[in-house]
Protein backbone atom coordinates (compact mmCIF):
# COMPACT_ATOMS: atom_id res chain seq x y z
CA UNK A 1 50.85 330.78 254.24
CA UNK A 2 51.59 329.47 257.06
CA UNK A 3 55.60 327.31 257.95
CA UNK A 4 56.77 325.19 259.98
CA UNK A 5 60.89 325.52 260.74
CA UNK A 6 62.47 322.35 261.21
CA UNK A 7 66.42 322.41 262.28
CA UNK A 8 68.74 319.53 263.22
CA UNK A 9 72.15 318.92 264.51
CA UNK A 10 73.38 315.40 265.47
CA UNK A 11 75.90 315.42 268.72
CA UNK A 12 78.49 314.55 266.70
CA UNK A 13 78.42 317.49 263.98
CA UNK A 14 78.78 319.73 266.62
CA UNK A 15 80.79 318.64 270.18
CA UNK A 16 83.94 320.61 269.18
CA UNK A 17 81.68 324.01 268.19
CA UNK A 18 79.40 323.02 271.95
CA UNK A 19 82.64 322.67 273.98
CA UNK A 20 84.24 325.98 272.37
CA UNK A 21 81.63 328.37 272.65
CA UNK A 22 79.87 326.74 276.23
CA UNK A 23 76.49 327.48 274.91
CA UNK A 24 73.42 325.16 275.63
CA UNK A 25 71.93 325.52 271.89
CA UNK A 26 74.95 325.44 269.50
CA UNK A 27 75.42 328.14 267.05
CA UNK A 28 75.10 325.85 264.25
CA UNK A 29 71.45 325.39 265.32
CA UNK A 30 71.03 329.06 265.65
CA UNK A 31 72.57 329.10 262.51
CA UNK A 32 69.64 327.42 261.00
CA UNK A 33 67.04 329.47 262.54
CA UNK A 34 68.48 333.02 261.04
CA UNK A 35 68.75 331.16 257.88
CA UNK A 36 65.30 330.03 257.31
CA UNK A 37 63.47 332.72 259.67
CA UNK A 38 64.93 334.79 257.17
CA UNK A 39 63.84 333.52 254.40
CA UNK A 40 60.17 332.92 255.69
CA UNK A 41 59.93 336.76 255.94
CA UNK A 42 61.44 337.40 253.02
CA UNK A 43 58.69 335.92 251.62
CA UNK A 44 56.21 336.68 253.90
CA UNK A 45 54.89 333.40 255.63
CA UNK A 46 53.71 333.22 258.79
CA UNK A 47 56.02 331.21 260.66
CA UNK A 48 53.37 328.65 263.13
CA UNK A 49 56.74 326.67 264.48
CA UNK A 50 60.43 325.88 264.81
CA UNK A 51 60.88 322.25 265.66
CA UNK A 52 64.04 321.54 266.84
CA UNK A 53 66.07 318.18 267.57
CA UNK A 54 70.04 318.54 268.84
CA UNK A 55 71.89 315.76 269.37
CA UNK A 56 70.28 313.34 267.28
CA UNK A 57 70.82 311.45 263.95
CA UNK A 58 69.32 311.87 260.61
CA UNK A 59 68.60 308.33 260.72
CA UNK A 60 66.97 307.97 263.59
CA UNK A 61 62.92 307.66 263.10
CA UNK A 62 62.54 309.05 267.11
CA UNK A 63 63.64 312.13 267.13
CA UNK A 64 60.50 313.66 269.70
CA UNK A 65 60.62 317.28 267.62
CA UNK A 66 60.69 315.79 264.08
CA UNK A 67 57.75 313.48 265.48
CA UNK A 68 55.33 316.85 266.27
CA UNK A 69 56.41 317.83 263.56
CA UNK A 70 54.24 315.19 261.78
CA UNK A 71 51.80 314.95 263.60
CA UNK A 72 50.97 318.35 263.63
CA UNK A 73 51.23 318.29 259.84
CA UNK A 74 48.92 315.56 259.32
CA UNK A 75 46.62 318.40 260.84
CA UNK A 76 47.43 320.33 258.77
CA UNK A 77 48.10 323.42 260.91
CA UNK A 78 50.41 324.84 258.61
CA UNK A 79 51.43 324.57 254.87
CA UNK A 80 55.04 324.58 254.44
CA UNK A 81 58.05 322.54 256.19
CA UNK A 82 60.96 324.52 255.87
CA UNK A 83 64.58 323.35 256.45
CA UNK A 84 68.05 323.74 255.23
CA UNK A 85 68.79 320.43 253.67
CA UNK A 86 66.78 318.08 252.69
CA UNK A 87 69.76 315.64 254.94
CA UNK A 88 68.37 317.80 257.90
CA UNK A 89 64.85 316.35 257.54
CA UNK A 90 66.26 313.12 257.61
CA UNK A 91 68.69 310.73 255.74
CA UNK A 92 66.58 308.07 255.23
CA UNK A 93 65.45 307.29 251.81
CA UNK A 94 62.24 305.59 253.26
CA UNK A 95 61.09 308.42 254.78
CA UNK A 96 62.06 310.41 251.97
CA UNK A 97 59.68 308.55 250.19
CA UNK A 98 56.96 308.34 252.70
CA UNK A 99 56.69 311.81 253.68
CA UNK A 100 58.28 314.01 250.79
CA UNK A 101 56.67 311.95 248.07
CA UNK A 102 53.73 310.60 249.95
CA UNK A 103 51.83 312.02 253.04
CA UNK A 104 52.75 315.47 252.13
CA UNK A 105 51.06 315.91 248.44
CA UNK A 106 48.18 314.07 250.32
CA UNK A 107 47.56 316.19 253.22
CA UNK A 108 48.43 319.49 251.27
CA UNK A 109 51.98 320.12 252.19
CA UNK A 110 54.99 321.98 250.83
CA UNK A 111 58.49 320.52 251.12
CA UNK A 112 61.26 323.39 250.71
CA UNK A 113 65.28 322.78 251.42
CA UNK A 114 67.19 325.85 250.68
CA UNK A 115 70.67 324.66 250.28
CA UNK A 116 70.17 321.48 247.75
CA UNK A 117 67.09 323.36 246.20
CA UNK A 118 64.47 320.92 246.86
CA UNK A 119 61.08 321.67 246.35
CA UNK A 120 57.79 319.63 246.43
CA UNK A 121 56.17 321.66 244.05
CA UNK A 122 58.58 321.22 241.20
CA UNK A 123 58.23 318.22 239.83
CA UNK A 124 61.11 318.19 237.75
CA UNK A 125 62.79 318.38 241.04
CA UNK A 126 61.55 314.74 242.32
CA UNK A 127 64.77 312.98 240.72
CA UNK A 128 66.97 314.94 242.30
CA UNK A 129 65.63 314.82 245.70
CA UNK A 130 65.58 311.19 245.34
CA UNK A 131 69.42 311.15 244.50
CA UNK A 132 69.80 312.94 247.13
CA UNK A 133 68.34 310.76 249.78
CA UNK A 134 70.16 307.87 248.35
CA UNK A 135 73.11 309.59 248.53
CA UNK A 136 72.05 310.68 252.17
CA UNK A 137 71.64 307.14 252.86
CA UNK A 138 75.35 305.45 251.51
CA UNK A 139 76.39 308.41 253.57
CA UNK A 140 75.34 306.82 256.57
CA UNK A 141 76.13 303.16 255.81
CA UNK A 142 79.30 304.18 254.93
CA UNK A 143 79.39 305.90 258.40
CA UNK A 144 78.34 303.34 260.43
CA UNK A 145 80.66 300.79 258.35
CA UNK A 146 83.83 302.96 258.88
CA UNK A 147 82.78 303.40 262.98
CA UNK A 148 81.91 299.87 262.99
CA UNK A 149 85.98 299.16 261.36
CA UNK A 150 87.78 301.22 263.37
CA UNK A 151 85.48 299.54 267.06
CA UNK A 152 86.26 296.03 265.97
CA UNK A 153 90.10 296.63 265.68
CA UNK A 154 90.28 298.30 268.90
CA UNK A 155 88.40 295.34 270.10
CA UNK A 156 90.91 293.19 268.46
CA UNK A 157 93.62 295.04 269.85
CA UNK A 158 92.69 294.35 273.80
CA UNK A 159 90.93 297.61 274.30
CA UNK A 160 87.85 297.99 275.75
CA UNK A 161 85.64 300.17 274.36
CA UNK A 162 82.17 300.18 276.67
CA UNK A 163 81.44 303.80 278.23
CA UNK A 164 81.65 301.63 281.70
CA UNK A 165 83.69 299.08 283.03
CA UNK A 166 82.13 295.77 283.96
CA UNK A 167 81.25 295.33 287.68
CA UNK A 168 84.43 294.82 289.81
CA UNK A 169 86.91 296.98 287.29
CA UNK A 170 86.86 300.43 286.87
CA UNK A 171 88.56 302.46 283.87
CA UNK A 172 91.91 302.77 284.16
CA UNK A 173 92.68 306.93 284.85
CA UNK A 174 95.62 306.60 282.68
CA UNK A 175 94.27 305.12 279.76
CA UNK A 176 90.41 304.24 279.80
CA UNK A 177 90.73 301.48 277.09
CA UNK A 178 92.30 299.64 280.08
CA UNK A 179 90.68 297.68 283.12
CA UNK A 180 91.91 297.88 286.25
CA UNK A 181 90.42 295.71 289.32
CA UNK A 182 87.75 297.97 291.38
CA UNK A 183 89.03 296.36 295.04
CA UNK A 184 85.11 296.95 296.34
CA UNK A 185 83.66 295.39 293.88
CA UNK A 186 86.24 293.20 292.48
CA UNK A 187 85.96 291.75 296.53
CA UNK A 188 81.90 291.22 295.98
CA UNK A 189 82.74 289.26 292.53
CA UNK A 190 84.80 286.73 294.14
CA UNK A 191 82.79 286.06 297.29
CA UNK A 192 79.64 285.10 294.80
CA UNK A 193 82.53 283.06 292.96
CA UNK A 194 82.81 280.89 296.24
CA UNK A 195 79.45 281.00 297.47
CA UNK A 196 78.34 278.64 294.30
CA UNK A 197 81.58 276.71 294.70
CA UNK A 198 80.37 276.10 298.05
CA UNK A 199 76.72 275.04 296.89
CA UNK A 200 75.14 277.59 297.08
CA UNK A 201 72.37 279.08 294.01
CA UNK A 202 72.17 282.03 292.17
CA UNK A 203 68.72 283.24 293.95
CA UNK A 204 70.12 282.44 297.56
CA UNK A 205 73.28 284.64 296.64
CA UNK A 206 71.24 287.34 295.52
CA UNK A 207 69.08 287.18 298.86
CA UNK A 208 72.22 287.07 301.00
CA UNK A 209 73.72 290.01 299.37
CA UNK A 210 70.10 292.09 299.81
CA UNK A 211 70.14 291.20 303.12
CA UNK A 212 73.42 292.47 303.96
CA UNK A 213 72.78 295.96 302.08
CA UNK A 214 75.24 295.43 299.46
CA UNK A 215 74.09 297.65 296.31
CA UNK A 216 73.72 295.43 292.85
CA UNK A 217 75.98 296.42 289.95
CA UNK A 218 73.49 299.48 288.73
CA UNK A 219 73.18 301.31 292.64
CA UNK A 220 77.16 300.93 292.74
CA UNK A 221 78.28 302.12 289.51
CA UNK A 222 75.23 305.63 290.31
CA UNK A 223 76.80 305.69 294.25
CA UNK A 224 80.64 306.21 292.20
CA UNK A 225 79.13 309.18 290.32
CA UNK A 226 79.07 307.08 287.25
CA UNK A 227 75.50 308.36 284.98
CA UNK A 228 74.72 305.03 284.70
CA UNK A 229 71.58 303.37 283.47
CA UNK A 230 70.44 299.62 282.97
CA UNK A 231 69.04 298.61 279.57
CA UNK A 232 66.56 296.61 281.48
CA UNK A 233 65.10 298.36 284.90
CA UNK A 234 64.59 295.67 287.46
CA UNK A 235 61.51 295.87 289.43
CA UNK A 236 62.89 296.67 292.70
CA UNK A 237 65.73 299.51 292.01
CA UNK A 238 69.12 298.99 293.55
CA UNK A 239 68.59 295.00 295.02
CA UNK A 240 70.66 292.10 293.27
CA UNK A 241 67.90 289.03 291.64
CA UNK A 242 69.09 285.92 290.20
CA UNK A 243 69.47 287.36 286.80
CA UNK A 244 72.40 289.90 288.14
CA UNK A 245 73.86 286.97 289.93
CA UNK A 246 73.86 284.91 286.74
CA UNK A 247 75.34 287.62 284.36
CA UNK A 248 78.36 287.85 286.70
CA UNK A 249 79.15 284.25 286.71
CA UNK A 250 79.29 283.89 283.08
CA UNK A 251 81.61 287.01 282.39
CA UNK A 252 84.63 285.32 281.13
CA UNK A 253 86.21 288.57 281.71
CA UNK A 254 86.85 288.41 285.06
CA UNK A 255 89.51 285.35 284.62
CA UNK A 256 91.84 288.46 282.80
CA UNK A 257 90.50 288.08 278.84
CA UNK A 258 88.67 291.31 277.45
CA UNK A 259 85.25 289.83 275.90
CA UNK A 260 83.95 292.13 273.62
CA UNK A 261 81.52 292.05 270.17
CA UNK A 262 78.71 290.03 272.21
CA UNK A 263 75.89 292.14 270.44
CA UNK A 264 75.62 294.39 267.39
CA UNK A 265 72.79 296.45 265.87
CA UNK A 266 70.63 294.39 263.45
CA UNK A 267 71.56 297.64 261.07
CA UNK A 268 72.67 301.23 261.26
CA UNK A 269 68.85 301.89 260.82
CA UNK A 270 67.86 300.10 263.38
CA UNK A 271 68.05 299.92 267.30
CA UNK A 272 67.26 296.53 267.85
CA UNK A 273 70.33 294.72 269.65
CA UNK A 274 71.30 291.64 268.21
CA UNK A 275 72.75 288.35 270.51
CA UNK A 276 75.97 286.93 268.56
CA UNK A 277 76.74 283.18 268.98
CA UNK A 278 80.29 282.57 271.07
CA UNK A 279 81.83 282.07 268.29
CA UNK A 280 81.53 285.65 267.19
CA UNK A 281 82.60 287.13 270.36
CA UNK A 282 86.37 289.20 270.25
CA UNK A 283 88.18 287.87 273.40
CA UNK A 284 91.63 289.01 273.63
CA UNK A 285 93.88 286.88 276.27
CA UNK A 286 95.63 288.58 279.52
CA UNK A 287 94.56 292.21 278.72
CA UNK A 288 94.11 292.59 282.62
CA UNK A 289 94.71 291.67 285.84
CA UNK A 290 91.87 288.19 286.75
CA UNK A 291 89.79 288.86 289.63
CA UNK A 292 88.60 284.44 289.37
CA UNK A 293 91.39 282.23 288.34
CA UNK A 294 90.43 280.47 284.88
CA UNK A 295 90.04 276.98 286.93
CA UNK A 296 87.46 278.29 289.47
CA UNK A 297 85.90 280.14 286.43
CA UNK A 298 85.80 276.96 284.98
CA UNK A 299 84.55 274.94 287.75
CA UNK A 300 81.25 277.26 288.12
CA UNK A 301 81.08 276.65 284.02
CA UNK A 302 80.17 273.07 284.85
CA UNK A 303 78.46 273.19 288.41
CA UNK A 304 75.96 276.02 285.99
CA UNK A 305 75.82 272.91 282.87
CA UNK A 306 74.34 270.06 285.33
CA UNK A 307 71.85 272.62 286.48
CA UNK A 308 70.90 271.25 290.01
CA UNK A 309 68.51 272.98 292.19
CA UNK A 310 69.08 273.73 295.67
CA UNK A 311 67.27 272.80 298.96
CA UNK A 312 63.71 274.64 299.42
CA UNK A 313 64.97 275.70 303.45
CA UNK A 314 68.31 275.88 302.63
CA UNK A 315 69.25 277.63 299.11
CA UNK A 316 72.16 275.59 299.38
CA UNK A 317 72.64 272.99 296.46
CA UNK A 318 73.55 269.40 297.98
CA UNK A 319 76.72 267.94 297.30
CA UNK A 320 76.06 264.90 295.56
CA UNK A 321 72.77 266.71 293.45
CA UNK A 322 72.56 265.81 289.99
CA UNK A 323 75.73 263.37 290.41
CA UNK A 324 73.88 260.38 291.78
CA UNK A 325 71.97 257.48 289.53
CA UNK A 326 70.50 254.18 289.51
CA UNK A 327 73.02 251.26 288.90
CA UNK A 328 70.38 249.23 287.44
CA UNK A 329 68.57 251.33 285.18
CA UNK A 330 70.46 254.32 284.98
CA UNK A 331 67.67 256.72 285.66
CA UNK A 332 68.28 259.48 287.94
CA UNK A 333 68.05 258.96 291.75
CA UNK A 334 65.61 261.67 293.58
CA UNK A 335 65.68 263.23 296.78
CA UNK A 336 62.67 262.07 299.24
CA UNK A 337 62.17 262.52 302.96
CA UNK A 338 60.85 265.05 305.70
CA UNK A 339 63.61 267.65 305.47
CA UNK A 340 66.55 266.72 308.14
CA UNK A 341 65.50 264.34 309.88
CA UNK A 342 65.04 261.64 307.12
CA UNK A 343 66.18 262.22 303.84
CA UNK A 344 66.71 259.36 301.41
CA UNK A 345 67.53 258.71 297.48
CA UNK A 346 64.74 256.47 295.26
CA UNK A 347 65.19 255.87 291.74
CA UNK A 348 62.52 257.65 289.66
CA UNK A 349 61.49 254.85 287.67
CA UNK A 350 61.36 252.02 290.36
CA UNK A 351 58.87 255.13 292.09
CA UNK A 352 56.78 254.85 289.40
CA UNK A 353 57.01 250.88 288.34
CA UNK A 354 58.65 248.74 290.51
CA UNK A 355 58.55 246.16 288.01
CA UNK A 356 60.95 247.53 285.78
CA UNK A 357 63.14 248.53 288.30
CA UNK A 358 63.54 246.26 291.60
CA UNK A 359 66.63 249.25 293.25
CA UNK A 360 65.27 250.50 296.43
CA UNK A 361 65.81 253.34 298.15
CA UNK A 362 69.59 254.17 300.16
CA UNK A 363 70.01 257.20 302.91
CA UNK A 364 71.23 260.51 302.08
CA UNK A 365 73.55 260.34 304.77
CA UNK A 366 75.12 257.25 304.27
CA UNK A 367 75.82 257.81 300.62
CA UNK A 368 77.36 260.64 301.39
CA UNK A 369 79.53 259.08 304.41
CA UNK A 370 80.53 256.38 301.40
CA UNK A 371 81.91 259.16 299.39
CA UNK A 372 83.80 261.03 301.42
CA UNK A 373 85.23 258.24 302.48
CA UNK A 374 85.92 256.98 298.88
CA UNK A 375 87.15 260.54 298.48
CA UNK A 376 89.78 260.07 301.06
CA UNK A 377 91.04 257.20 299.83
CA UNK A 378 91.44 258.06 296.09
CA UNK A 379 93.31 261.69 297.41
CA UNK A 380 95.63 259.56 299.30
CA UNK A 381 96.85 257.40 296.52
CA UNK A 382 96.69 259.87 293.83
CA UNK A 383 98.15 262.90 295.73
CA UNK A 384 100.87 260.71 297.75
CA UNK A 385 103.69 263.59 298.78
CA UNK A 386 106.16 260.81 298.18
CA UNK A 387 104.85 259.96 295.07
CA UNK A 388 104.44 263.36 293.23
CA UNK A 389 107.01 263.06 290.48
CA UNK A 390 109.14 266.33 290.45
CA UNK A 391 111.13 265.89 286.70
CA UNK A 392 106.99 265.71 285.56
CA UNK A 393 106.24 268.58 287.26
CA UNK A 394 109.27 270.59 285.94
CA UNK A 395 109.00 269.63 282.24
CA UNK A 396 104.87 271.05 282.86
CA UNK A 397 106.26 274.06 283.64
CA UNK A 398 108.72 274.21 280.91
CA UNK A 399 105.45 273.14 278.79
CA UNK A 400 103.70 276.40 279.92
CA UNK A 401 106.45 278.61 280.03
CA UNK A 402 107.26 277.79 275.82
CA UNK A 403 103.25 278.55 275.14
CA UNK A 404 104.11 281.75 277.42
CA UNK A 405 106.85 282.27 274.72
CA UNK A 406 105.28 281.66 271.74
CA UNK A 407 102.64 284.42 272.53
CA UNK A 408 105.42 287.04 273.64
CA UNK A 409 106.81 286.51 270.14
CA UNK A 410 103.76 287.28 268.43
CA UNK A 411 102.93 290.58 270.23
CA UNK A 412 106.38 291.63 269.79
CA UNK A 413 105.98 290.96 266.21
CA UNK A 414 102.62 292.71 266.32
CA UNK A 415 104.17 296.07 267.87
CA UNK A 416 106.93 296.00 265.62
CA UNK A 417 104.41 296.30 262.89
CA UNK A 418 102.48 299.30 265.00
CA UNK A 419 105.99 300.73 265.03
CA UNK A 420 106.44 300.75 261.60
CA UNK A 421 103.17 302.07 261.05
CA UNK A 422 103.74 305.04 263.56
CA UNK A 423 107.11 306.07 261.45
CA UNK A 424 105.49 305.98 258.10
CA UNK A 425 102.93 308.20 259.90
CA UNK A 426 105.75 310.61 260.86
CA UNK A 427 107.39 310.76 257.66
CA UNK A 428 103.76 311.32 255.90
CA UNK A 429 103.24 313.78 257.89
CA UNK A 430 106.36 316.22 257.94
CA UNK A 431 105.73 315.16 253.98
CA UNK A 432 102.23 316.84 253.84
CA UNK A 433 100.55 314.00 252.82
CA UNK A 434 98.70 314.06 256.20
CA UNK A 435 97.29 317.07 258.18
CA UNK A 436 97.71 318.01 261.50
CA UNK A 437 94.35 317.12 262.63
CA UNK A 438 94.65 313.51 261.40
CA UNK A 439 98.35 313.47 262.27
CA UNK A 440 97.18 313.53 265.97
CA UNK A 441 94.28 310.88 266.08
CA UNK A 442 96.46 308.87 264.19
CA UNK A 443 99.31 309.02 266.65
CA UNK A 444 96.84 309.12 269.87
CA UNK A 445 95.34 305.77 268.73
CA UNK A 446 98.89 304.23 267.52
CA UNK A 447 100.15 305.06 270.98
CA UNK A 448 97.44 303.80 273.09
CA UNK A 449 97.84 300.75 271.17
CA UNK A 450 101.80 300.43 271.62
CA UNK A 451 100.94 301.13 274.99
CA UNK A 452 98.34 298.31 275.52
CA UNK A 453 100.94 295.75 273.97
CA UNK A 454 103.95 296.78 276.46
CA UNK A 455 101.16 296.21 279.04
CA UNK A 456 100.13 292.74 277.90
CA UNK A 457 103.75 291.90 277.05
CA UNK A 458 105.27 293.13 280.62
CA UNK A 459 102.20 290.67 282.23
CA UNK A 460 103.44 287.24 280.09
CA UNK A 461 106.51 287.75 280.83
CA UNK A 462 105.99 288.10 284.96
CA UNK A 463 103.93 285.05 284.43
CA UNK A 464 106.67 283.42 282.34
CA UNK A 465 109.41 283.97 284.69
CA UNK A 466 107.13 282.85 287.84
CA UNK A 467 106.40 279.57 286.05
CA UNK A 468 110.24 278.85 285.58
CA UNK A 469 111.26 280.58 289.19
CA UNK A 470 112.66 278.05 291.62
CA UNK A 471 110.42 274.28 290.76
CA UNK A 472 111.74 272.70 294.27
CA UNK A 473 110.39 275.34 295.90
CA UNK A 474 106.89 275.05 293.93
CA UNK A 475 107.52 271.39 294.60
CA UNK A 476 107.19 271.65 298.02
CA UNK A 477 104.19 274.07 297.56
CA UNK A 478 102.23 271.50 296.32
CA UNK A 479 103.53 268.36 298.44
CA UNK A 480 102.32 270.52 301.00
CA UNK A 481 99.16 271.55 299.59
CA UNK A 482 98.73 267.55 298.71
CA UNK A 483 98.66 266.70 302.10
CA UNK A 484 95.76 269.39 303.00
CA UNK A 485 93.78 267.44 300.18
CA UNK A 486 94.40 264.10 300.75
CA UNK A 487 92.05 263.90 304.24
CA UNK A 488 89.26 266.19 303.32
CA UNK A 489 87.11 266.23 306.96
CA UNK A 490 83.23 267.40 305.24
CA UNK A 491 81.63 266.50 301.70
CA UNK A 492 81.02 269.86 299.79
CA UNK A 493 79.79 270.88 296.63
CA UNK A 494 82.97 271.87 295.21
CA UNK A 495 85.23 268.99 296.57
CA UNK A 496 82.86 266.76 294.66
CA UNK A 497 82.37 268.85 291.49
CA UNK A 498 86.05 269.05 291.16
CA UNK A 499 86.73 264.93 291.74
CA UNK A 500 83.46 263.20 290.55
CA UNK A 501 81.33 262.67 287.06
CA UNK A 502 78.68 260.41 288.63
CA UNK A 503 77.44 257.97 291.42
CA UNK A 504 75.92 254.61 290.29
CA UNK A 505 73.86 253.09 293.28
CA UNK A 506 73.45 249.07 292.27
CA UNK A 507 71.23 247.06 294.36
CA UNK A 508 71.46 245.36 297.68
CA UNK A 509 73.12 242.38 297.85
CA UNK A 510 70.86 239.17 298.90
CA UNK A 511 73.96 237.82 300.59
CA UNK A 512 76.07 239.94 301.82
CA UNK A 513 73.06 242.81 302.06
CA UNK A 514 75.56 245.47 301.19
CA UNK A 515 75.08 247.86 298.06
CA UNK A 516 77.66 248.36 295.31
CA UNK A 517 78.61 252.12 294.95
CA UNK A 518 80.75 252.55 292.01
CA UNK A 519 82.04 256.53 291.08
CA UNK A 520 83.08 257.53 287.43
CA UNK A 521 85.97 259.54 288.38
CA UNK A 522 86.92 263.07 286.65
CA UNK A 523 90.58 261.61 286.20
């Protein structure tokens, strides 16, 4: 008779035993081996293979030796499968059934598990081995359930918990639930930040950054040391594209707030990742220090919503695209022309039937000479230094500084809880009620959390006191800054982002042969 050994050891059964004894195989694998070589010649079976899988899950279906395993039994090049458990096989009741209670009695092979006795060839013994694989089975949904539990409350907490940081933070060295800003990085992150307030797209960004040799997110994270690999390889290894670009400018993360829970496995059986809706996500407030401030974060939100595309020789979106519309019709008014030389906006439908809309066509470069001009003139009456109210723009401050408050008293009240928590701990423990092993994840995990809320607390209350520090001298911050504003010199993308919701072009007057140009304001 010829058997086939099978052994198994998932990575976390066995780290401690690995990092003790330094070995490559752990002796829990060679464990397995003595066992069941020994018992093969006890009996004396030839023994045609040892199949062995370390580091890998009873639940997972791809486990490359447990595969040949099959395979080669569907062959039949041996007649026995030999292991210790039947949990080593696998813990899934599905393959339980398939292979235990199916394939094998078809192609003419024995099942044997020395430790819970099972044995294809009993069949009083079927019952049992399917109470065991059930049991095999809430073993692991209880597992992934409990792991699941204790992820999400870290998450909750305002730790991060992904085996890298995102691009432009690294890992604090101190504690690696915390983000700290990468200065590298974090410097790349806010340049592509201001190229799109500037105008410019997502593809253009990525070209300029190729072009200057800066690595993508994946080539920096492998040039830091970091074993780093992309769940999706890009075609051209190490180069930013216009996905990379994208992912960056929609990480909330960067404006300070941990975003975490964005996917989850469909089930603990399966590896198929699984995109939750916003409204699922765990995003804890002012875990870090910002990289983008939430108003430039903000701004590229909406620039990203109205979706407009930018110039084919450029790359560069125009200022007014996407902003500009017929004051007759209301359809949208499209760019036409040769380029730089003569560019002019048409409205779509008079382009396609004049008769249902008479507008005609205006320049490019005299709409754009109306707005900024329009712009200067709504600055200077809105942002008037002598007319910037300072009693309103203490009582904001006093506004921001209570919301400030509010949140300091509910992370106090939150670590006085963790406190409490970490003295019943103490007392249960020089009780006996809790071990020493315990005792010390318990306390590691209580005091990375008490650390994480002196962290958080320590940052609202610097941003508390700055808010409240000096308001005349703020004051005269932002008369100052008023004044820059109120004569911008050039129409950009951001300028009108920030200011304007839309440009209706009306007709041309038959007497006085000028145009009306109204624009829906932001405020």
């Amino acid at each position: 008779m010829k058997v086939a050994i099978y052994v198994r050891l998932s990575k976390e059964d066995d780290d401690v035993r690995k990092q003790i004894s330094g070995k490559q195989e752990s002796e829990s694998i060679q464990n397995q081996k003595s066992l069941l070589i020994q018992y093969a010649v006890e009996r004396g079976y030839d023994i045609y293979n040892i199949y062995t899988d370390e580091d890998y899950s009873g639940a997972d279906r791809d486990r490359p030796a447990f595969s040949r395993l099959i395979q080669d039994a569907s062959q039949h090049k041996f007649d026995i499968v030999l292991a210790k458990s039947q949990s080593r096989f696998t813990r899934d009741m599905e393959l339980v059934e398939r292979y235990l209670h199916g394939k094998f009695p078809e192609w003419g092979i024995r099942f044997i598990a020395l430790v819970d006795h099972a044995d294809t060839n009993d069949a009083s013994n079927k019952k049992a081995r399917q109470i065991n694989g059930l049991i095999n089975e809430w073993y692991l949904e209880d597992l992934s359930i409990n792991v699941r539990t204790v992820l999400t409350h870290k998450c909750q907490s305002g730790q991060h918990i992904g085996s890298f940081a995102p691009y432009g933070y690294a890992k604090d060295p101190a504690d690696h639930n915390h983000l700290v800003i990468d200065p590298v990085a974090a410097a790349v992150v806010r340049r592509i930040f201001s190229m799109v307030l500037s105008g410019y797209g997502a593809s253009r960004i990525a070209k300029t950054l190729n072009e200057e040799g800066i690595p993508n997110p994946t080539r920096y994270k492998q040039q830091q040391g970091l074993n780093f690999a992309p769940c999706q390889k890009s075609r051209v290894p190490g180069l930013w594209s216009t996905a990379s670009v994208r992912t960056i400018l929609t990480n909330q993360t960067y404006t300070g707030d941990l975003v975490q829970g964005r996917h989850k496995k469909a089930s603990y059986k399966s590896k198929k990742i699984v995109t939750l809706p916003k409204d699922k996500w765990i995003i804890v407030p002012n875990t870090h220090e910002p990289i983008i401030t939430r108003e430039a974060f903000e701004q590229v939100q909406q620039l990203r919503c109205e979706r407009a595309v930018p110039c084919l020789h450029s790359g560069v979106i125009r200022p007014l695209a996407k902003k500009v519309f017929c004051g007759v019709c209301g359809g949208s008014m499209q760019l036409c022309g040769n380029g730089k030389q003569y560019r002019y906006l048409r409205c779509r439908i008079h382009t396609y039937k004049p008769s249902l809309c008479p507008n005609r066509s205006i320049s490019l470069d005299a709409l754009d000479a109306i707005v900024l001009q329009r712009i200067r003139q709504r600055l200077s009456e809105l942002l008037d230094p002598d007319k910037l109210d300072l009693s309103a723009f203490t009582r904001e401050a006093e506004d921001r500084a209570d919301a400030l408050q509010r949140e300091l008293d509910r992370l106090h009240r939150e670590r006085q809880k963790r406190q409490g928590a970490v003295t019943a701990l103490y007392q249960d423990h020089a009780a006996g009620v809790v071990n020493d092993e315990v005792f010390a994840q318990l306390d590691d995990g209580f005091r990375k959390e008490m650390a994480n809320f002196d962290r958080r607390i320590r940052t609202l209350e610097q941003e508390r006191d700055g808010t409240l520090a000096d308001p005349a001298a703020r004051y005269d911050a932002m008369r100052q800054m008023a004044e820059e504003l109120s004569q911008p010199q050039v129409l950009t993308r951001e300028l009108v982002c920030a200011l304007i919701d839309s440009v209706q072009v009306g007709p041309i007057d038959p007497e006085t042969q000028k145009r009306n140009i109204e624009i829906r304001w932001r405020f």
